[in-house]
N, C-alpha and C. Protein backbone atom coordinates (compact mmCIF):
# COMPACT_ATOMS: atom_id res chain seq x y z
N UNK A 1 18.48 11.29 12.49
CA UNK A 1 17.18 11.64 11.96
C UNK A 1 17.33 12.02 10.48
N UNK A 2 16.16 11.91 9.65
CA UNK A 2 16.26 11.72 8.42
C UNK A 2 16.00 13.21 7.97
N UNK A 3 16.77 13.90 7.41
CA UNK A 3 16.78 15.42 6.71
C UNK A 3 15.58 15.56 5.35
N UNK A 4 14.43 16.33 4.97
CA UNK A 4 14.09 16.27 3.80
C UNK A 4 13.79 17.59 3.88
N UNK A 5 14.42 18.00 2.57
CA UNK A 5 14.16 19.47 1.87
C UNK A 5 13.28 19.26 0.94
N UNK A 6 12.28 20.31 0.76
CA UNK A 6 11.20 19.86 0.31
C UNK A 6 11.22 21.95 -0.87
N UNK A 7 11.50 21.44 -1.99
CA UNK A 7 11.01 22.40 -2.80
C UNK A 7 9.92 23.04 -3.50
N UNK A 8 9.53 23.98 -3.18
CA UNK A 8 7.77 24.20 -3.83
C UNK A 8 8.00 25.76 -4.36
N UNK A 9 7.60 26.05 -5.27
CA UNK A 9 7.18 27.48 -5.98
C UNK A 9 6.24 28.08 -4.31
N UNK A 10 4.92 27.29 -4.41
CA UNK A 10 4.25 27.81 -3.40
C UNK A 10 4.04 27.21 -1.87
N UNK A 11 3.74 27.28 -0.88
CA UNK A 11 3.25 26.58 0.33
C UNK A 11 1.62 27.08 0.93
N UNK A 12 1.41 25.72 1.23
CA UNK A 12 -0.07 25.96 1.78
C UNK A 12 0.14 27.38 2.45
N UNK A 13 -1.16 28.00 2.39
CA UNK A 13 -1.95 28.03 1.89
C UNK A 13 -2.32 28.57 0.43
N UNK A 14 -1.00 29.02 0.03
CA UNK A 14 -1.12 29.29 -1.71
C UNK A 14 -0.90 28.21 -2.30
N UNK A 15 -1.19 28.57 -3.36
CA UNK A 15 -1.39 27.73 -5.00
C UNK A 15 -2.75 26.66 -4.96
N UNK A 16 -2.57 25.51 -5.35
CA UNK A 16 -3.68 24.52 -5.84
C UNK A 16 -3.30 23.62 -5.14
N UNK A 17 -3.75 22.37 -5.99
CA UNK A 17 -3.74 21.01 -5.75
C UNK A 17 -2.27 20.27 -5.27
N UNK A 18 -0.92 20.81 -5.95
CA UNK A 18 0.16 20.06 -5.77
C UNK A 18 0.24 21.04 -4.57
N UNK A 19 0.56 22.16 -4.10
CA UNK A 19 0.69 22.25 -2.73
C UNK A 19 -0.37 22.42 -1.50
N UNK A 20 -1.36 21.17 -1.67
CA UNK A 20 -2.01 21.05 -0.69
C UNK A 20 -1.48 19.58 -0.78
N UNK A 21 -1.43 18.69 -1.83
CA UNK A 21 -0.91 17.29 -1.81
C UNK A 21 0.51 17.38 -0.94
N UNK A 22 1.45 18.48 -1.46
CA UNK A 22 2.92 18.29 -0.98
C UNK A 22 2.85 19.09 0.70
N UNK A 23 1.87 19.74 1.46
CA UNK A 23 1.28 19.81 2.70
C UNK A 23 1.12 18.58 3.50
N UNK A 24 0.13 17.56 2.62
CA UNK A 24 -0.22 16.63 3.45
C UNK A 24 1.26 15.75 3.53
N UNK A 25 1.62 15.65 2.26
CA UNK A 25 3.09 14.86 2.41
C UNK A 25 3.72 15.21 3.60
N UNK A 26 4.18 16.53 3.56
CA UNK A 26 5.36 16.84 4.49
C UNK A 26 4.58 16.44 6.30
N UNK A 27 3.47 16.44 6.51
CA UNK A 27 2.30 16.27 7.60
C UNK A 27 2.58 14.98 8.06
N UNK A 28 2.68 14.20 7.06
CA UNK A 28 3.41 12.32 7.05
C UNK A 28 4.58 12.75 7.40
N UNK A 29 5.46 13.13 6.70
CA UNK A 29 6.91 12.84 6.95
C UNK A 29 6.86 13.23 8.81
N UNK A 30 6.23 14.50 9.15
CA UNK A 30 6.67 14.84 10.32
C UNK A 30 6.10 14.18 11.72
N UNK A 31 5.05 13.13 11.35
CA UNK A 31 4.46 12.06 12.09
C UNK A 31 5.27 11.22 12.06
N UNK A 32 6.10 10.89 10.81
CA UNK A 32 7.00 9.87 10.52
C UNK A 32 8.65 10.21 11.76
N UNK A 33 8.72 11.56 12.24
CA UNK A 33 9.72 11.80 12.80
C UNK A 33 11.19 12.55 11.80
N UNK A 34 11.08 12.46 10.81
CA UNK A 34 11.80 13.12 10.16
C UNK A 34 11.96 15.10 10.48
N UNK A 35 13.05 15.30 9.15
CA UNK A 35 13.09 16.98 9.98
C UNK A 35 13.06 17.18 8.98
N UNK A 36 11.88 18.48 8.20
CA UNK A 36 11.93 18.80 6.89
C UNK A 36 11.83 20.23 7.21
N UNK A 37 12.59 20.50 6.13
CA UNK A 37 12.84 22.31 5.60
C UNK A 37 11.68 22.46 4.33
N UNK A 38 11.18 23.48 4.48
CA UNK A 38 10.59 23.70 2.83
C UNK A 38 10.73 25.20 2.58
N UNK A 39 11.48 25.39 1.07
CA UNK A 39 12.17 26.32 0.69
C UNK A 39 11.15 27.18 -0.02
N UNK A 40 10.21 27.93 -0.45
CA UNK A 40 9.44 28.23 -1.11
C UNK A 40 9.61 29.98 -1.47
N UNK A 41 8.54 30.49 -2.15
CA UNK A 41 9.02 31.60 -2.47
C UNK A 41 8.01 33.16 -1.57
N UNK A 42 7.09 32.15 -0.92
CA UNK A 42 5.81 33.02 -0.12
C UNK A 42 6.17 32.74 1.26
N UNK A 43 6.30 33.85 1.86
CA UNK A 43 6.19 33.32 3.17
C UNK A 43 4.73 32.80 3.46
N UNK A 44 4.56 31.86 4.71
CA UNK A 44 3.29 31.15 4.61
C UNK A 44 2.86 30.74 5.90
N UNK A 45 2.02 30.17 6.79
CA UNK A 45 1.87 29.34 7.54
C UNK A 45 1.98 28.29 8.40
N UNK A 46 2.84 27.87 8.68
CA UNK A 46 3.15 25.83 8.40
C UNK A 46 2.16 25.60 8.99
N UNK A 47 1.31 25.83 9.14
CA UNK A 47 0.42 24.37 9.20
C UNK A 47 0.17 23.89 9.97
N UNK A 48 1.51 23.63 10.56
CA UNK A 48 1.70 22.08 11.30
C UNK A 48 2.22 22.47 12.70
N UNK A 49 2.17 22.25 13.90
CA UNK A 49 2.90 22.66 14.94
C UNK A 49 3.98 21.47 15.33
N UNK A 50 4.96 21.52 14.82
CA UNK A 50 6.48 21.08 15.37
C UNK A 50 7.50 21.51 14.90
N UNK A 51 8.70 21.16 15.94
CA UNK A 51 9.51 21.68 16.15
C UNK A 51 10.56 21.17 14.73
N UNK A 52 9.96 19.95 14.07
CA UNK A 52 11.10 19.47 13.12
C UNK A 52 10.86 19.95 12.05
N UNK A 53 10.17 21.60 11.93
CA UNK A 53 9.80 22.04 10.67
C UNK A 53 10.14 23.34 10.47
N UNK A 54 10.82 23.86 9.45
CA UNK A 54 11.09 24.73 9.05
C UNK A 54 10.73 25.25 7.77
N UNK A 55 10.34 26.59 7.95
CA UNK A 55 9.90 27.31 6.65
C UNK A 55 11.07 28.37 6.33
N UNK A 56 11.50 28.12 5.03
CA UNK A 56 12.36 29.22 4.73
C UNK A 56 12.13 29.65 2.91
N UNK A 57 12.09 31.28 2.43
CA UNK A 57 11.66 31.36 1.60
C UNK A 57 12.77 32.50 0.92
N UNK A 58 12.57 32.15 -0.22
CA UNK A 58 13.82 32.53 -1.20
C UNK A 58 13.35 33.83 -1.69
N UNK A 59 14.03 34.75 -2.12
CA UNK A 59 13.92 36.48 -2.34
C UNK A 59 13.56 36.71 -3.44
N UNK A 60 12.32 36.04 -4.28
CA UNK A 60 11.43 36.40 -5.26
C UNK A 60 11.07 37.41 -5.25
N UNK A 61 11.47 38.68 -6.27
CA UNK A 61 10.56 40.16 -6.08
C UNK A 61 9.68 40.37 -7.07
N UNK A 62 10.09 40.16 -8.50
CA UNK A 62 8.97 40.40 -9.22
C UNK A 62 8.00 39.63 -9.20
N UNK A 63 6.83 40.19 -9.69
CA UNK A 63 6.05 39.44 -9.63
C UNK A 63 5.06 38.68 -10.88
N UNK A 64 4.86 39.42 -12.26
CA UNK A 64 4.97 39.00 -13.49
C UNK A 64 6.07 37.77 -14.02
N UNK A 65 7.19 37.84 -13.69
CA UNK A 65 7.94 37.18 -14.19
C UNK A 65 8.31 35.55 -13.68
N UNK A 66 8.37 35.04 -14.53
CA UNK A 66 8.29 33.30 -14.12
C UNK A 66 9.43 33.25 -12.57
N UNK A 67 8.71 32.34 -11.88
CA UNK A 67 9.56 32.23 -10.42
C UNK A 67 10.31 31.12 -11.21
N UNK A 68 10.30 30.24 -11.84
CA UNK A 68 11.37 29.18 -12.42
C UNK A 68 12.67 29.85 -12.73
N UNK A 69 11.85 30.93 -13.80
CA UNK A 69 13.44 31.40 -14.75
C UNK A 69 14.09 32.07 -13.26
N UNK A 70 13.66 33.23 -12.50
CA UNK A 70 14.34 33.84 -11.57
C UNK A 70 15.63 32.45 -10.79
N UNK A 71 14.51 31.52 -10.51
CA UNK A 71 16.25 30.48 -9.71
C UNK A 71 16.56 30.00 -10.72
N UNK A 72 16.24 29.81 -12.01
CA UNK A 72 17.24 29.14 -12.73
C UNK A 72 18.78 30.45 -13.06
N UNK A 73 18.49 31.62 -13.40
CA UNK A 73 19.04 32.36 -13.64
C UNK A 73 19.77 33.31 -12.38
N UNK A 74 19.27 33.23 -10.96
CA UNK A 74 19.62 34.08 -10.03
C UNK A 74 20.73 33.05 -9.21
N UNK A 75 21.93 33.73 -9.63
CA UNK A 75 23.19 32.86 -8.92
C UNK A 75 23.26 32.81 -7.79
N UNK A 76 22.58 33.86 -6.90
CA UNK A 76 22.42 34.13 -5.39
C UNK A 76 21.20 32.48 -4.95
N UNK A 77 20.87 32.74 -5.59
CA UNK A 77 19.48 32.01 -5.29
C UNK A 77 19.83 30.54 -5.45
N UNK A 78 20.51 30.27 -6.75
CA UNK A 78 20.90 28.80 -7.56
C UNK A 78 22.31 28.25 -6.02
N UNK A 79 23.16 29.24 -5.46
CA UNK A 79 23.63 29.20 -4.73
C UNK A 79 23.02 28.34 -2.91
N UNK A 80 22.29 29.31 -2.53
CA UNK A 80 21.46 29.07 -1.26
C UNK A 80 20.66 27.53 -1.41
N UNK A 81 20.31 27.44 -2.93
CA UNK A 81 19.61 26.22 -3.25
C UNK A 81 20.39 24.92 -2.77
N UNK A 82 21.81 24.93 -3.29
CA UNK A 82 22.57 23.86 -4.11
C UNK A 82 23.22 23.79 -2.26
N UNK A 83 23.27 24.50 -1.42
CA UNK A 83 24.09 24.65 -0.46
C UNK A 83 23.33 23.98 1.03
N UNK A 84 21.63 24.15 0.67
CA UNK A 84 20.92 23.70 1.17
C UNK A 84 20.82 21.65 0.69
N UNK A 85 20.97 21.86 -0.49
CA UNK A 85 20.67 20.54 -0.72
C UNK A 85 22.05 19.16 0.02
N UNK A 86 22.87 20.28 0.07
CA UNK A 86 24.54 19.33 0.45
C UNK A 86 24.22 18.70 1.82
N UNK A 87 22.94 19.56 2.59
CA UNK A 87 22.75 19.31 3.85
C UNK A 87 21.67 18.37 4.17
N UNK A 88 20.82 18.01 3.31
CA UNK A 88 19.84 17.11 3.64
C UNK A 88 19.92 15.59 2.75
N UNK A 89 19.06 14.83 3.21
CA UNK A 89 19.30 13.30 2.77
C UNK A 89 18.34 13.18 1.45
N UNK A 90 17.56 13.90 1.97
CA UNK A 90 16.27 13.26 0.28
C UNK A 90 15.68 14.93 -0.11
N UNK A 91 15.66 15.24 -1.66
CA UNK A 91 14.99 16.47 -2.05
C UNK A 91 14.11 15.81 -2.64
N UNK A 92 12.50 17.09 -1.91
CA UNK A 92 11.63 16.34 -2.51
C UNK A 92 10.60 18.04 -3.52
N UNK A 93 10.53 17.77 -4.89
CA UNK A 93 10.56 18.76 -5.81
C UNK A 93 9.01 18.50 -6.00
N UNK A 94 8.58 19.57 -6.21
CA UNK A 94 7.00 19.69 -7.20
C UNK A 94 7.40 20.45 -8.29
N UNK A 95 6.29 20.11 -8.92
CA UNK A 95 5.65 20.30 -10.29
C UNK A 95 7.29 21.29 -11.20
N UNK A 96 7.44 22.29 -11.49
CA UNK A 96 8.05 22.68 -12.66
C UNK A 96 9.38 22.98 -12.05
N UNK A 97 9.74 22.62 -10.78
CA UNK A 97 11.25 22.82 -10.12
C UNK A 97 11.71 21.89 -10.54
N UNK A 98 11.12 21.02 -10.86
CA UNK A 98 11.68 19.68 -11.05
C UNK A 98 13.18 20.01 -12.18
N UNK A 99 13.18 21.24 -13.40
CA UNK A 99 13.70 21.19 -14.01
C UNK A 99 15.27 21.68 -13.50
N UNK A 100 15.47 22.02 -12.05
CA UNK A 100 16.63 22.41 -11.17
C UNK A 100 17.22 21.10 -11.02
N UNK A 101 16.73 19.53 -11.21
CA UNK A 101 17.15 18.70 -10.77
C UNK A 101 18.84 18.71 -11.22
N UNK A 102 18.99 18.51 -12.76
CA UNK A 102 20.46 18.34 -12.84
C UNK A 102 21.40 19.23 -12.54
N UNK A 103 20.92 20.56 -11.86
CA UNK A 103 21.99 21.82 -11.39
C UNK A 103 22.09 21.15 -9.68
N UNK A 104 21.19 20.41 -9.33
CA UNK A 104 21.17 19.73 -7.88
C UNK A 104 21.95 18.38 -8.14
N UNK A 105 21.96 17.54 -8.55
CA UNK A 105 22.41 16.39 -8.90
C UNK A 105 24.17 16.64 -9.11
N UNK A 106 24.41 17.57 -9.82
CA UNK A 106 26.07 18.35 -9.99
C UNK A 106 26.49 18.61 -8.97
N UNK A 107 25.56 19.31 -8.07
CA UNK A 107 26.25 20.21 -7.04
C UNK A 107 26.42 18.71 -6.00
N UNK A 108 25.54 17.89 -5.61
CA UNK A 108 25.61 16.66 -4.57
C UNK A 108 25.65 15.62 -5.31
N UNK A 109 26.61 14.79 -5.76
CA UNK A 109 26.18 12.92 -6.89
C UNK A 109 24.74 11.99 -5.79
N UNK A 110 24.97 12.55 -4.52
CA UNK A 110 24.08 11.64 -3.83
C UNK A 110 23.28 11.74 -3.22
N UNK A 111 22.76 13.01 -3.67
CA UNK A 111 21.45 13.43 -3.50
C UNK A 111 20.22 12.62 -3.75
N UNK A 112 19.47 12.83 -2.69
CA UNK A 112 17.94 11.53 -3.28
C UNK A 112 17.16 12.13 -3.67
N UNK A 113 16.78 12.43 -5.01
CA UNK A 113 15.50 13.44 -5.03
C UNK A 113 14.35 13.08 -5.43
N UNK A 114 13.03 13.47 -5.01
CA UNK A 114 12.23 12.52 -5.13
C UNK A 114 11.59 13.89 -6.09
N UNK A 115 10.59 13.64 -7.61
CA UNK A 115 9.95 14.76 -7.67
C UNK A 115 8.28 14.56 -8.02
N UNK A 116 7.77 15.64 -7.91
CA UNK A 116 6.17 15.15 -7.71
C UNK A 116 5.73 16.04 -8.21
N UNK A 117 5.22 15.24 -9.88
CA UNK A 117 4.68 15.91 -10.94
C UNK A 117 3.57 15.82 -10.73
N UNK A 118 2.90 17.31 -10.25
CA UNK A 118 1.33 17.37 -10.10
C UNK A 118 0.81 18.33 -11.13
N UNK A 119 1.52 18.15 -12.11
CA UNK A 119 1.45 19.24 -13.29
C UNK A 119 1.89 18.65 -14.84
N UNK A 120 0.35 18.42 -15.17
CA UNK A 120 0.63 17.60 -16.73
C UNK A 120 1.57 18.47 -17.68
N UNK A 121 1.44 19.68 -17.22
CA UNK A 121 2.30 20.70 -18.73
C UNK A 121 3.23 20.50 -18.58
N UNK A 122 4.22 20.28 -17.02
CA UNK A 122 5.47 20.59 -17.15
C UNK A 122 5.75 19.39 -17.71
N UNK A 123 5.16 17.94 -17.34
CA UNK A 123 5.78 16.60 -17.88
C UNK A 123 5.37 16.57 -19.48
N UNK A 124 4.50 17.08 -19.95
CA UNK A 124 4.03 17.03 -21.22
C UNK A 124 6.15 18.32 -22.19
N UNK A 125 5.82 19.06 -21.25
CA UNK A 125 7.42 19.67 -21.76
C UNK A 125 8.35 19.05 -21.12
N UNK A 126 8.82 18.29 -20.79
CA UNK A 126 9.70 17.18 -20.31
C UNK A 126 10.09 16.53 -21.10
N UNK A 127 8.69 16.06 -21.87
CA UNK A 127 8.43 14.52 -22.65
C UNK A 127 8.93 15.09 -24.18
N UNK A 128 8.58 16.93 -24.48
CA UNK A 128 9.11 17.11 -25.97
C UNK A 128 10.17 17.01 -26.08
């Protein structure tokens, strides 16, 4: 069976548009039969009732301060990330995680990561 870790700042039912899009995604994948994890920073809902789904959420405390910089900078965290990713077949990233890709890409060469820019700013800072 096909592994997908699925990274999000938020999970339904928080945030906007990219995590109600990356909801319905993971909703496919799990019709599709696959087994997805989603790592996020809220505990949340799933949604979804099956067994090939897992919610697990990373130890964000403050709350002012950017959730990006915290995993880019929290070795505990950059750790659990990179250790999770060794274990699944495809990472699939939204909007401003995306910028974890090459600390993921180091840690696995064959990692599949798929990412899903639902956020013009972060690609607009990508692109400078």
């Amino acid at each position: 069976m096909l592994k997908v870790l699925v990274l999000s700042e938020y999970w339904y039912p928080q945030g906007g548009g990219a995590e109600i899009a990356t909801f319905l995604y993971v909703r496919k994948m799990l019709e599709a039969g696959l087994e997805v994890t989603v790592l996020s920073n809220k505990d949340a809902y799933p949604g979804v009732d099956s067994d090939n789904l897992s919610l697990q959420t990373l130890p964000f405390g403050a709350k002012r301060v950017s959730k990006l910089s915290l995993m880019l900078k929290s070795s505990s965290i950059r750790e659990k990330v990179i250790g999770l990713v060794k274990a699944y077949d495809i990472v699939y990233i939204t909007g401003k995680l995306l910028f974890v890709t090459p600390d993921l890409k180091r840690a696995s060469k064959d990692a599949r990561i798929i990412a899903h820019l639902h956020d013009s700013r972060a690609l607009l800072k990508l692109m400078s």
